[in-house]
Protein backbone atom coordinates (compact mmCIF):
# COMPACT_ATOMS: atom_id res chain seq x y z
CA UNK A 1 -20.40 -21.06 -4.45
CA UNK A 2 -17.09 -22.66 -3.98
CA UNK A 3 -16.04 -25.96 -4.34
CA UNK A 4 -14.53 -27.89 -1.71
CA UNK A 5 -11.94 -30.34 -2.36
CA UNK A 6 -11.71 -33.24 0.35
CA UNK A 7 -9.59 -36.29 1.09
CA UNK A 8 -10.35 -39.59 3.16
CA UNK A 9 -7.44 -40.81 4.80
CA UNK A 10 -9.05 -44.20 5.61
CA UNK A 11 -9.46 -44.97 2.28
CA UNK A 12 -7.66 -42.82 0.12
CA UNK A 13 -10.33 -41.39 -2.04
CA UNK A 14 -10.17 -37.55 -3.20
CA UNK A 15 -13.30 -35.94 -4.25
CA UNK A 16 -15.18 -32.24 -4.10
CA UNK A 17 -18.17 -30.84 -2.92
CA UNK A 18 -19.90 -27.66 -3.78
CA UNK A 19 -20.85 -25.70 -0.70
CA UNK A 20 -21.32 -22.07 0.95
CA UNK A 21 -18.63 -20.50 2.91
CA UNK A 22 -21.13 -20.75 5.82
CA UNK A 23 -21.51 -24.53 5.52
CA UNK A 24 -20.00 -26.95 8.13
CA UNK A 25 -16.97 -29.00 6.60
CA UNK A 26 -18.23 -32.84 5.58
CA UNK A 27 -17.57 -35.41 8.25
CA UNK A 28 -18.08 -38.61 5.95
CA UNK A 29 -16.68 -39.57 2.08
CA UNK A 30 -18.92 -41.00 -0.43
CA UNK A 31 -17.37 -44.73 0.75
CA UNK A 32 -19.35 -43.98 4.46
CA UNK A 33 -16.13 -43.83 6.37
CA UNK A 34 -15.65 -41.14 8.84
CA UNK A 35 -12.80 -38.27 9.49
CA UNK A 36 -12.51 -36.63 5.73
CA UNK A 37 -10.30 -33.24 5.92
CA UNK A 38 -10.43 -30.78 3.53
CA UNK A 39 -7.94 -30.36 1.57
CA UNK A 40 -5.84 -26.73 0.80
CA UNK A 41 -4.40 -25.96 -2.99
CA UNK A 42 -3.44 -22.69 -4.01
CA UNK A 43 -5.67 -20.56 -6.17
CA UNK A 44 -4.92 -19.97 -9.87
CA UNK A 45 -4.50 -16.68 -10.82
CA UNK A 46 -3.81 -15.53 -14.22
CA UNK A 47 -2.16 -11.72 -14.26
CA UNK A 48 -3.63 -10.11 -17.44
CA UNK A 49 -2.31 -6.65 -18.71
CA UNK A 50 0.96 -4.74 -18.84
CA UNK A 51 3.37 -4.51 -16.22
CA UNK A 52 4.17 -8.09 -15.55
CA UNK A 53 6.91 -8.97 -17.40
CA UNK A 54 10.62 -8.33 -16.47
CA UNK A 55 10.74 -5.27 -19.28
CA UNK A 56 8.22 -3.62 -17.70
CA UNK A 57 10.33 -2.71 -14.27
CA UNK A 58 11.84 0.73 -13.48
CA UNK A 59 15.31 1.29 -15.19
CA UNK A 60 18.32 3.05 -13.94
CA UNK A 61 18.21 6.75 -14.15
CA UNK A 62 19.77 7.11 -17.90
CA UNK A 63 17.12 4.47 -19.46
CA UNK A 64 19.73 1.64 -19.61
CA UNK A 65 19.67 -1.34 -17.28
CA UNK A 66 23.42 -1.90 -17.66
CA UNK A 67 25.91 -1.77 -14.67
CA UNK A 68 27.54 2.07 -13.77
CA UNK A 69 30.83 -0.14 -13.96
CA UNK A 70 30.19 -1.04 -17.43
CA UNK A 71 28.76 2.30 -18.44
CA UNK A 72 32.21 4.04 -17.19
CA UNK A 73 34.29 1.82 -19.06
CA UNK A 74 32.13 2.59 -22.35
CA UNK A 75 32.63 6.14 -21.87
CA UNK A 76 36.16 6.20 -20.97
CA UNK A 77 36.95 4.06 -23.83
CA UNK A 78 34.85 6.44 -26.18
CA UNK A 79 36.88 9.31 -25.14
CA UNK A 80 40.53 7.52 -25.46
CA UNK A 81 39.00 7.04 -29.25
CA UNK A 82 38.05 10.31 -29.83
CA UNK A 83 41.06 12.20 -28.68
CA UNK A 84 43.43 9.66 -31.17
């Protein structure tokens, strides 16, 4: 069963409830005043296992993640050096 976190905006207090999905949303905090709202938080989720980590993504079609400027100029420079 979830839990339900809720928030009185007469008095400020914050406070959770465990309750089925099919359950009606309170009406009235623990203090007896009327008009609670439930209150929205995102979900943690904790990614486990390979492929989530910025070394894990698809690389350029030679294997190396470096610029085809950068690879040009390496190879241009590597033949100037071994035609001296």
């Amino acid at each position: 069963m979830p839990i339900y976190e809720y928030e009185c905006p007469a008095c400020g207090t914050t406070f959770e409830q465990v309750q089925h999905f099919n359950d009606a949303p309170l009406q009235q905090c623990p203090n007896g005043h009327h008009g609670v709202r439930r209150v929205f938080t995102p979900a943690g989720i904790i990614f486990k296992g390979s492929g989530f980590y910025t070394t894990d993504y698809r690389r350029n079609g030679n294997g190396n993640s470096e610029n085809k400027s950068e690879s040009k100029e390496k190879s241009e420079s590597k033949a100037k050096s071994e035609t001296k």
